[in-house]
Protein backbone atom coordinates (compact mmCIF):
# COMPACT_ATOMS: atom_id res chain seq x y z
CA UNK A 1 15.84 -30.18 4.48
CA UNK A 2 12.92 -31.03 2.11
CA UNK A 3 12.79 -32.99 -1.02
CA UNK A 4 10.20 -32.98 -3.75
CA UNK A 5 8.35 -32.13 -6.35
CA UNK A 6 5.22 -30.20 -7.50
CA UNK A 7 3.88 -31.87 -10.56
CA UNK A 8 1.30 -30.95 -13.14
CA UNK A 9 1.46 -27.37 -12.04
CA UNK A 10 0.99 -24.36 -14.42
CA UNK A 11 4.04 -22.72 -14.04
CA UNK A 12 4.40 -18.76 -13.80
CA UNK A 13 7.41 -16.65 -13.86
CA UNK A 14 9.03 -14.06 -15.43
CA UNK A 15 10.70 -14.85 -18.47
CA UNK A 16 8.90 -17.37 -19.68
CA UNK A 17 5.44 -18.26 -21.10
CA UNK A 18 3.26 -19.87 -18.47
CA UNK A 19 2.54 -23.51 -19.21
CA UNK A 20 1.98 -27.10 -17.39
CA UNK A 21 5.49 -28.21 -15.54
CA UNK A 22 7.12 -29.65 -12.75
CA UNK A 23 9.28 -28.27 -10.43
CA UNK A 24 11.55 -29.87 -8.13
CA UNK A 25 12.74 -28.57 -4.25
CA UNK A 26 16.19 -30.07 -2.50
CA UNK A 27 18.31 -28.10 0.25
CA UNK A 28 16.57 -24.52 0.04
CA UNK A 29 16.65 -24.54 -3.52
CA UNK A 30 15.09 -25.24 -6.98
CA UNK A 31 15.95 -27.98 -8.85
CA UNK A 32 15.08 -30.05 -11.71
CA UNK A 33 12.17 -32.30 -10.74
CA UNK A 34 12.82 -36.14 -9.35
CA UNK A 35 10.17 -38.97 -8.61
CA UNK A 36 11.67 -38.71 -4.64
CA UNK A 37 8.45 -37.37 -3.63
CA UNK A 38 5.63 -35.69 -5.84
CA UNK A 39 2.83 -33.72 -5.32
CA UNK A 40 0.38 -33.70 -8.40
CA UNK A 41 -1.47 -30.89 -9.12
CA UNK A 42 -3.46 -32.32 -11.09
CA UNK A 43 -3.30 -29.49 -13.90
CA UNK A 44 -5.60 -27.09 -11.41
CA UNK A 45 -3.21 -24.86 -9.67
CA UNK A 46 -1.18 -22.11 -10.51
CA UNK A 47 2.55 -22.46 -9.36
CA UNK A 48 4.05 -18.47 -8.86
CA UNK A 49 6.81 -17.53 -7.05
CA UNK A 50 6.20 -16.58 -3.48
CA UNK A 51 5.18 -12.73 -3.31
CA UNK A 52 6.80 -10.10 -1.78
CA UNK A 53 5.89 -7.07 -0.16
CA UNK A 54 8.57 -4.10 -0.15
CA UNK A 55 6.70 -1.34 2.49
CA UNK A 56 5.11 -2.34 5.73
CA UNK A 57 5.18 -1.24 9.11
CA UNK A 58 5.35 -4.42 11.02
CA UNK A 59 4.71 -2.61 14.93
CA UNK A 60 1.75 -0.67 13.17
CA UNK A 61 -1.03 -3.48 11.78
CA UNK A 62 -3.70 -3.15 13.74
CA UNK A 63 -7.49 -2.00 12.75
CA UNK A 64 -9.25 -0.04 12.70
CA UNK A 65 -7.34 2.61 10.46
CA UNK A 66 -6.13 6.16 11.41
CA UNK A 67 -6.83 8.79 9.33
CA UNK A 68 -7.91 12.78 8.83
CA UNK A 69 -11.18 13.88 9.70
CA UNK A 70 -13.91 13.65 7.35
CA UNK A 71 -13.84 15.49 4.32
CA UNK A 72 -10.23 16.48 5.16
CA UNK A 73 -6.46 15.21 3.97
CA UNK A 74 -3.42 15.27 5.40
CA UNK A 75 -0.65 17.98 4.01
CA UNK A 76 1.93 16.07 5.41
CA UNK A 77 2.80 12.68 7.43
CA UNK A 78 3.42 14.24 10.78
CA UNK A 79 -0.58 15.04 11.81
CA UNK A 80 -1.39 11.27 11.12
CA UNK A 81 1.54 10.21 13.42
CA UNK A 82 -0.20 12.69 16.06
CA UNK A 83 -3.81 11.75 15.37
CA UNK A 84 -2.43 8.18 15.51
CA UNK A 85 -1.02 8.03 18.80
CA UNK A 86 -3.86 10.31 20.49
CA UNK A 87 -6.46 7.64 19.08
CA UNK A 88 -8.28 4.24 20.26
CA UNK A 89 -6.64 2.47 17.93
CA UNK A 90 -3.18 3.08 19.49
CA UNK A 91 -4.42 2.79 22.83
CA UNK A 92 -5.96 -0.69 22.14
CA UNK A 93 -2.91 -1.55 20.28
CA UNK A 94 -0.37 -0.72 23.39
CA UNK A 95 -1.61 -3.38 25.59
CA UNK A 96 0.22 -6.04 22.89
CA UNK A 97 3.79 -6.32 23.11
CA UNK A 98 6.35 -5.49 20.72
CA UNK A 99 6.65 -9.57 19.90
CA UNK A 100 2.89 -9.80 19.52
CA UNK A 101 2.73 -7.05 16.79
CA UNK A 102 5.31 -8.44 14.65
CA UNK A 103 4.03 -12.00 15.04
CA UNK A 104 0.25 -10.20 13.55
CA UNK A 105 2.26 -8.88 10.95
CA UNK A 106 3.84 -11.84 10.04
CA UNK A 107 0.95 -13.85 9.74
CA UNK A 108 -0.94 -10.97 7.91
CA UNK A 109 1.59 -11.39 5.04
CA UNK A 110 1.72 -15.10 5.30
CA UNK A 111 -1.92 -15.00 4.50
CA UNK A 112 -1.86 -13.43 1.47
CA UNK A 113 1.06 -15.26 -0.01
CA UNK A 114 3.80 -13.29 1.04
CA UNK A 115 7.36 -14.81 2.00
CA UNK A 116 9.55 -11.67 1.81
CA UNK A 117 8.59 -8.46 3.06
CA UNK A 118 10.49 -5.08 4.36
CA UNK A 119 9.68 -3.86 7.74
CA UNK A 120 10.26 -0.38 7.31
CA UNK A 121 11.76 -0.06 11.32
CA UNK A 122 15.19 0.62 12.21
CA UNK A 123 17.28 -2.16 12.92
CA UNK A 124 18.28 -1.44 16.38
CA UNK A 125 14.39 -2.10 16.84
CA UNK A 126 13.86 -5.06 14.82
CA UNK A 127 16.77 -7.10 14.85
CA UNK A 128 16.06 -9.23 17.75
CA UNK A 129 12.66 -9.94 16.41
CA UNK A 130 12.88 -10.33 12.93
CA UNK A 131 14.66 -14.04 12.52
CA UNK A 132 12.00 -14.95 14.76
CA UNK A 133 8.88 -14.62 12.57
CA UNK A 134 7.61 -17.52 10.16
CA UNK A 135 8.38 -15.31 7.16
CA UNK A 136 11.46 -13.55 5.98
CA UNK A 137 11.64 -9.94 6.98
CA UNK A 138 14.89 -8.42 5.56
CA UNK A 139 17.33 -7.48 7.98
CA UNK A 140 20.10 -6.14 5.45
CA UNK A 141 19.30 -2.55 4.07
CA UNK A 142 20.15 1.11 4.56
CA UNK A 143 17.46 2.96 6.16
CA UNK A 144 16.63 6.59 7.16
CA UNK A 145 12.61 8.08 7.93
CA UNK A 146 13.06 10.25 5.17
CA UNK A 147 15.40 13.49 4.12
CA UNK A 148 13.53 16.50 6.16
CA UNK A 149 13.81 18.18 9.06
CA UNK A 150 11.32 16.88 10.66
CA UNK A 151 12.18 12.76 9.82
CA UNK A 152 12.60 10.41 12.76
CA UNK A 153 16.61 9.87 12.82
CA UNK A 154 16.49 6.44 12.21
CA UNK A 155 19.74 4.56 11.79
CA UNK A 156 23.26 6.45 11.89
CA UNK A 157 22.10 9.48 9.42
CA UNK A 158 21.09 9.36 5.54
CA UNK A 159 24.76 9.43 4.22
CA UNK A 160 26.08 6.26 6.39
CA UNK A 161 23.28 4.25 5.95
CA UNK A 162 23.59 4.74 2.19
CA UNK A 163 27.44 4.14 2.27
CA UNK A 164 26.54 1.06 4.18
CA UNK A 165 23.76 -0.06 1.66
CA UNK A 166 26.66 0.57 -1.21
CA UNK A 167 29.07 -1.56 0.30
CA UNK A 168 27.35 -4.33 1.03
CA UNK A 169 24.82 -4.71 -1.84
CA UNK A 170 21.86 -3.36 0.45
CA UNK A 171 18.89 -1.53 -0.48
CA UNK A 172 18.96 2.29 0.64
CA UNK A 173 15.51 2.59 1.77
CA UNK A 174 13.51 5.73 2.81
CA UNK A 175 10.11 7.59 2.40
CA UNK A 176 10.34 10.24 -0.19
CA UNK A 177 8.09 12.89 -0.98
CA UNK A 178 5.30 12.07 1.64
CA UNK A 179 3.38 14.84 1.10
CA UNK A 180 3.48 18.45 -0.44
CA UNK A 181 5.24 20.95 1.47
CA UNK A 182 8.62 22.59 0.48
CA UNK A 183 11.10 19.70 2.22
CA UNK A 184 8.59 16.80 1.02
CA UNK A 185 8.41 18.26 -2.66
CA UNK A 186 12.44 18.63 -2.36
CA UNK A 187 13.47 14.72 -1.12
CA UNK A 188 14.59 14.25 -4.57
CA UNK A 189 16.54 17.27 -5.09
CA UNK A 190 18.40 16.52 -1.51
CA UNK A 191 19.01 12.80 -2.48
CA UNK A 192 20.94 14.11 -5.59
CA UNK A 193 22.84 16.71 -3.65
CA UNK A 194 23.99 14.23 -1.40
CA UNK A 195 25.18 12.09 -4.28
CA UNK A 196 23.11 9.40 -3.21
CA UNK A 197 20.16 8.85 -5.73
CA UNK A 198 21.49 5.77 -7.52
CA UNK A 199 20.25 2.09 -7.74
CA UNK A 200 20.39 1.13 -4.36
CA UNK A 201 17.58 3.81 -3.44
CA UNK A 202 14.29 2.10 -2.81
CA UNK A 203 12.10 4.88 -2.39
CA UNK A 204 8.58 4.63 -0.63
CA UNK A 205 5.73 6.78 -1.39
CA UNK A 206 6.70 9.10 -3.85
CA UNK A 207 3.19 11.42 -4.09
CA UNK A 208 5.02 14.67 -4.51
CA UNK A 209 7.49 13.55 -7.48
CA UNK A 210 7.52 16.25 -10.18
CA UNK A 211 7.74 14.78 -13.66
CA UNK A 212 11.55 16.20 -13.41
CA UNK A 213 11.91 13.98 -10.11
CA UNK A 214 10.64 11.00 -12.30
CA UNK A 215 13.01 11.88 -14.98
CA UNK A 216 16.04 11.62 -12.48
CA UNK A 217 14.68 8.47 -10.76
CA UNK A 218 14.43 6.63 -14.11
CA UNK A 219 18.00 8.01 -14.63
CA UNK A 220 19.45 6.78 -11.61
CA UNK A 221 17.98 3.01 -11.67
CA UNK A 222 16.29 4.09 -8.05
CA UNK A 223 13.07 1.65 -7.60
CA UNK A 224 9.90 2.49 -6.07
CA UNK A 225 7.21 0.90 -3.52
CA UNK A 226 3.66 2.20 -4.85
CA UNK A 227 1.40 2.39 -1.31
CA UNK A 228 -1.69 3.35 -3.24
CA UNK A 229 -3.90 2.36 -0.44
CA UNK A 230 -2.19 4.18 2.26
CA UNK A 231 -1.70 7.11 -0.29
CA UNK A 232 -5.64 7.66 -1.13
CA UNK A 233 -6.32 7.54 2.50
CA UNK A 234 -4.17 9.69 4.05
CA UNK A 235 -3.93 12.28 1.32
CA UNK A 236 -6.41 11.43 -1.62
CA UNK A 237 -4.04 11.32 -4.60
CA UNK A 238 -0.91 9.10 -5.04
CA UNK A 239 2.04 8.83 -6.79
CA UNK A 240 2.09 9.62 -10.91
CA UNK A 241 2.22 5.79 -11.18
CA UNK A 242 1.70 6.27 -15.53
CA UNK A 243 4.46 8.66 -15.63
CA UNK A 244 6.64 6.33 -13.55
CA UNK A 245 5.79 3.62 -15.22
CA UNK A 246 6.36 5.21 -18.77
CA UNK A 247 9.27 6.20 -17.45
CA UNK A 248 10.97 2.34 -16.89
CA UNK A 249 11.20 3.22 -13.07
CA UNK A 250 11.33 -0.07 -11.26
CA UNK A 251 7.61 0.13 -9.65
CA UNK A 252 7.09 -2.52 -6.97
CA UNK A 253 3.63 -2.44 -4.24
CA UNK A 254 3.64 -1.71 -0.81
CA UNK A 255 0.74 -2.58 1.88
CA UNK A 256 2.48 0.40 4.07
CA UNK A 257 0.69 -0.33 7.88
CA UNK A 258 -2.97 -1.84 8.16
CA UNK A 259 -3.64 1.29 10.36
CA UNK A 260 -3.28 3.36 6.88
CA UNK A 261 -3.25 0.99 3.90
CA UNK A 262 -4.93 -2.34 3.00
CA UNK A 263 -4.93 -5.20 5.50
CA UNK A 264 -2.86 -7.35 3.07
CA UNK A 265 -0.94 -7.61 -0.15
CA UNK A 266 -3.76 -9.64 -2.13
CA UNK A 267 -6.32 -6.25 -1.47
CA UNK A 268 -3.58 -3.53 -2.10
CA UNK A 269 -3.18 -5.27 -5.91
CA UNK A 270 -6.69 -5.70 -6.01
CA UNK A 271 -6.88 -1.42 -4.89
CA UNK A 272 -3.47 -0.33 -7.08
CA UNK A 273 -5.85 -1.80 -10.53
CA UNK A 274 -9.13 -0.13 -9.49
CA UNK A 275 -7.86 3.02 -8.86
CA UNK A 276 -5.51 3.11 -11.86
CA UNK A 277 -8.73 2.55 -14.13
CA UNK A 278 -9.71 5.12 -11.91
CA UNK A 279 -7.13 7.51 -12.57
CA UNK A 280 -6.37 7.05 -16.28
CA UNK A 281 -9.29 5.02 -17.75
CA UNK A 282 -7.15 1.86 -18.79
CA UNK A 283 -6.38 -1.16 -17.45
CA UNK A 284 -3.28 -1.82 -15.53
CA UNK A 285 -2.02 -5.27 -17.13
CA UNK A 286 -2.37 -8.03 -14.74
CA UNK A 287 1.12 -9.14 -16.01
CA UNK A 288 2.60 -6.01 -14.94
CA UNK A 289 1.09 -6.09 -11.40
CA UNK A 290 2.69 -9.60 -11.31
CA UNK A 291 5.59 -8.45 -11.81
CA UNK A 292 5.72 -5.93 -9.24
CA UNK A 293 5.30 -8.22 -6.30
CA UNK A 294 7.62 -10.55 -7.55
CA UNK A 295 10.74 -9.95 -10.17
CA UNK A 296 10.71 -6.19 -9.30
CA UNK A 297 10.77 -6.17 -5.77
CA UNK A 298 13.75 -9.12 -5.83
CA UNK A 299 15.76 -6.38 -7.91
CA UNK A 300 14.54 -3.29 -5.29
CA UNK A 301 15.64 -5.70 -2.59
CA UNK A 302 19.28 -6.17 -3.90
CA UNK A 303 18.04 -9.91 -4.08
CA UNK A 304 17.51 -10.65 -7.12
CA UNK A 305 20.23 -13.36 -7.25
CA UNK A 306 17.78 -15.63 -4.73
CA UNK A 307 14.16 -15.20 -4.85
CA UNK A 308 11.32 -13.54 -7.07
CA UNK A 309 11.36 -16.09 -10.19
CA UNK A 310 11.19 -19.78 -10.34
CA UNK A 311 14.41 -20.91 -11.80
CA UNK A 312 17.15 -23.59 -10.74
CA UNK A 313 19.56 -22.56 -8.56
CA UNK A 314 16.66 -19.97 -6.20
CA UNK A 315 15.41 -20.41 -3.17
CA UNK A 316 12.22 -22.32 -3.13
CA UNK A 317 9.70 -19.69 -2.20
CA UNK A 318 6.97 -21.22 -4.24
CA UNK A 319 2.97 -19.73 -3.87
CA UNK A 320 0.37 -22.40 -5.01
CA UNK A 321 -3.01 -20.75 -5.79
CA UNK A 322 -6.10 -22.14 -6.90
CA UNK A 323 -7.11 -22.24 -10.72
CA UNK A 324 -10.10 -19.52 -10.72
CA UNK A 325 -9.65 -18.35 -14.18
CA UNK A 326 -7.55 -19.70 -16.82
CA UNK A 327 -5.22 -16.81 -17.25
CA UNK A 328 -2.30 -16.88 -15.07
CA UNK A 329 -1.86 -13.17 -14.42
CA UNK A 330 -5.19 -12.53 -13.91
CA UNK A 331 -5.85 -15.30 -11.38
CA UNK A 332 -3.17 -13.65 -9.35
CA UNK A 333 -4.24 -10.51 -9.43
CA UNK A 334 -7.76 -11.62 -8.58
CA UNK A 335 -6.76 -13.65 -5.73
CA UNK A 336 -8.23 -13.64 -2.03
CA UNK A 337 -6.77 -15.14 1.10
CA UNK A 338 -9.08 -18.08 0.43
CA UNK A 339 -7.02 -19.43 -2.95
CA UNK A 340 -3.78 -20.27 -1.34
CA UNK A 341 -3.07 -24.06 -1.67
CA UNK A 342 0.49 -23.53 -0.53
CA UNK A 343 2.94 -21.20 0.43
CA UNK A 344 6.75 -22.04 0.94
CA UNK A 345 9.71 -20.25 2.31
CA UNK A 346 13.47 -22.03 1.02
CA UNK A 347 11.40 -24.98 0.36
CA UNK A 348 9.87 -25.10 3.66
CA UNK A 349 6.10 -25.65 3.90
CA UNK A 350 4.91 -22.43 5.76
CA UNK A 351 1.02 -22.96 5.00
CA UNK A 352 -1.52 -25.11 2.36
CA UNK A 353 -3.75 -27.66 2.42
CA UNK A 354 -4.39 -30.60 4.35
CA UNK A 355 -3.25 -32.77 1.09
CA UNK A 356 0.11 -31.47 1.34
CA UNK A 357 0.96 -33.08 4.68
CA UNK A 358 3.00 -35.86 2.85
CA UNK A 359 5.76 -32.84 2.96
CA UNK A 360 6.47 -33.86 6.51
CA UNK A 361 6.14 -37.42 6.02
CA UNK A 362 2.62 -37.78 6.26
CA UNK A 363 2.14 -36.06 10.15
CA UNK A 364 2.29 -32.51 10.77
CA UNK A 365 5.67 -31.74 12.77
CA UNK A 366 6.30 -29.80 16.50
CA UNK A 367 5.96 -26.33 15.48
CA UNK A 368 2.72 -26.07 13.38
CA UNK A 369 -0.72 -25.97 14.10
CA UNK A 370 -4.28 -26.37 12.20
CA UNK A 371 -7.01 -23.70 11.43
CA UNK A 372 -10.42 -24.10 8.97
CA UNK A 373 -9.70 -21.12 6.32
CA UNK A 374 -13.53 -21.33 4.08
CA UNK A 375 -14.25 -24.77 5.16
CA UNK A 376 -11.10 -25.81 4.47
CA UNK A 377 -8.64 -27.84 7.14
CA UNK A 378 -5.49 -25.86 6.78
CA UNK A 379 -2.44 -26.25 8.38
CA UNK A 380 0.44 -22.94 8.97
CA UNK A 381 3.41 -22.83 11.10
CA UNK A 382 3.42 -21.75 14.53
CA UNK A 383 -0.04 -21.15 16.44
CA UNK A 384 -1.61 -18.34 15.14
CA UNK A 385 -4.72 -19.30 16.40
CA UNK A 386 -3.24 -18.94 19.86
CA UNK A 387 -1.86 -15.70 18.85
CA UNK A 388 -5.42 -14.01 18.26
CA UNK A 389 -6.27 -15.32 21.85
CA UNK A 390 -4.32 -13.99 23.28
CA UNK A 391 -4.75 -10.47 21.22
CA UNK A 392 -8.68 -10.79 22.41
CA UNK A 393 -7.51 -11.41 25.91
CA UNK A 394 -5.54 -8.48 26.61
CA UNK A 395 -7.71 -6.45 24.79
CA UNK A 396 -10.98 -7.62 26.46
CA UNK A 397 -13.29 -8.72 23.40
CA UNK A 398 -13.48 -10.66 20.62
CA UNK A 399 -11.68 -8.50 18.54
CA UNK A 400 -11.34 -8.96 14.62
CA UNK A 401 -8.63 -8.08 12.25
CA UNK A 402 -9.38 -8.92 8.75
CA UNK A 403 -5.81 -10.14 8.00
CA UNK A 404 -6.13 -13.25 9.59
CA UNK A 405 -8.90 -15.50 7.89
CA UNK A 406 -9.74 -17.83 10.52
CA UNK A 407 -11.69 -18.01 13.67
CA UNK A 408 -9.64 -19.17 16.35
CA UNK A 409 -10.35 -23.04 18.41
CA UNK A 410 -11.17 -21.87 22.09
């Protein structure tokens, strides 16, 4: 277990006004701060609560991306998923294993300061795989495709997995109005039918919500994971993200796959505020997007007892960025793969700076490995440099994927 403290730090989280602090770590947890073992800051970094991401595809990031033919949108999901698997892309992808894919996904989260993220996969697919990866990938939710005809049959049908979800404080999680046919435009109206739009729904997507679908989300306490990226691509428009808003609909962000959406959770936030001046002329607070990639997603997670603010008694999933500019929110929501200092998971060290190696004791331990990240001597658990090896090998070139910011030691 790890023991110490981040001093001099300007503390974010929900709640309370950002200022200068310390915060202590002991046995997974937060704690008030002790001289056992401190890390100063040195009044330069930001100190946020780990991000999280609520909608990814964790088999599908690969590059390039997947979508309709030029000048062209999709009506529907179901012609990407063909055009997908009939294209380079997937063939390239297929000669990496199942293990491999996850373990790109993982670090493609990691990267951009994400300890908590949904693989949106059934579980008889992922369980096996998921305690494996450096990150935490939920393994407790409900899950179906989505409510039409045409949906994937994941898990054991809408209405158990729901039950399920209920009874064991679980998100319900499942795409919803994914494009603009009758059974899309009607996800909402089924869910309600069923008697199973409530709280625990965590609803991805969301494009074809009617303002009346809005008003009975809001209703029902159902969240939702805004894929804005993915959205524009695939069908050039996105959810009513204003409306929902307006609404008090818990909104949280999504990277959705890398073969559809942004590469990483730092560019989808960056995306989500350009196209919302886009859309509506305004700014999108930078507090706002802060909270949707932290507080909101703990509560669209069913975890908001553990993670998403810094407070005593949490896990320590801490995200140290670089001071860029001196408002908090906005140096966030700025931020690039290149301003992470550190990134923890339950206290654990998953990635930072050289200058935090006095977390171990002063030598890095069995288990991690070092890469250069913009000049700068990094060190990250496992061997991810290994990893993209061994993706260029079986693939036959020196492939790139812009979630990992490194060039791999040969």
């Amino acid at each position: 277990m790890y023991k110490y403290s981040l001093a001099n730090g300007i503390v974010v989280t929900s709640g309370c006004t950002p200022k200068i602090g310390n915060l202590g770590v002991s046995q997974e947890r937060i704690v008030p701060p002790d001289k056992t073992l401190v890390m100063d800051l040195g009044a330069q970094s930001f100190i946020y609560p780990a991000l999280i991401n609520t909608h990814d595809h964790m088999q599908g990031n690969y590059l390039p991306r997947v979508g309709p033919k030029p000048g062209s949108f999709y009506l529907t999901w179901y012609p990407w998923d063909n055009d997908l698997k009939a294209s380079d892309t997937f063939t390239e992808r297929s000669r990496l294993s199942r293990e491999e894919l996850y373990a790109l996904s993982a670090y493609k989260n990691l990267f951009s300061g994400v300890a908590t993220v949904n693989d949106h996969f059934p579980q008889a697919l992922n369980r096996a795989i998921l305690p494996t990866l450096p990150i935490r990938a939920i393994l407790n939710y409900g899950l179906a495709h989505e409510v039409s005809s045409y949906d994937l049959k994941w898990g054991d049908g809408v209405a158990v997995e729901h039950r399920r979800a209920v009874k064991n404080g679980w998100p319900f999680i499942t795409h919803l109005a994914e494009g603009f046919d009758r059974e899309a435009m009607d996800g909402v109206k089924i869910l309600e039918q069923m008697g199973i739009l409530d709280n625990h729904c965590l609803l991805i997507h969301g494009i074809g919500f009617s303002d009346e679908d809005i008003r009975k989300i809001a209703q029902a306490g159902a969240s939702i994971s805004w894929c804005a990226a993915s959205n524009m691509f695939m069908f050039n428009v996105t959810c009513k993200i204003k409306k929902l808003l307006n609404a008090g609909v818990n909104v949280t962000i999504g990277t959705d796959s890398a073969a559809t959406g942004s590469y990483n959770l730092f560019e989808e936030i960056h995306y989500d505020r350009d196209l919302y001046r886009r859309l509506y002329g305004e700014e999108l607070p930078a507090q706002r997007l802060f909270e949707m990639v932290t507080r909101n997603a703990a509560k669209a997670f069913w975890m908001q007892d553990r993670i998403g603010v810094l407070e005593e008694g949490k896990l320590a999933d801490i995200l140290v960025l670089r001071g860029r500019v001196d408002d908090p929110y906005e140096n966030l929501v700025s931020a690039s793969m290149e301003d992470i200092e550190l990134l923890t998971l339950a206290g654990k060290p998953l990635y930072g700076e050289l200058r935090f190696i006095d977390l171990f004791g002063g030598k890095l331990p069995k288990g991690y490995s070092r890469i250069t990240v913009a000049n700068r001597p990094m060190f990250v658990i496992g061997d991810p440099g290994l990893l993209y090896l061994e993706v260029r090998k079986k693939i036959g070139f020196k492939k790139v994927l812009d979630f990992l910011p490194f060039e791999p030691m040969v």
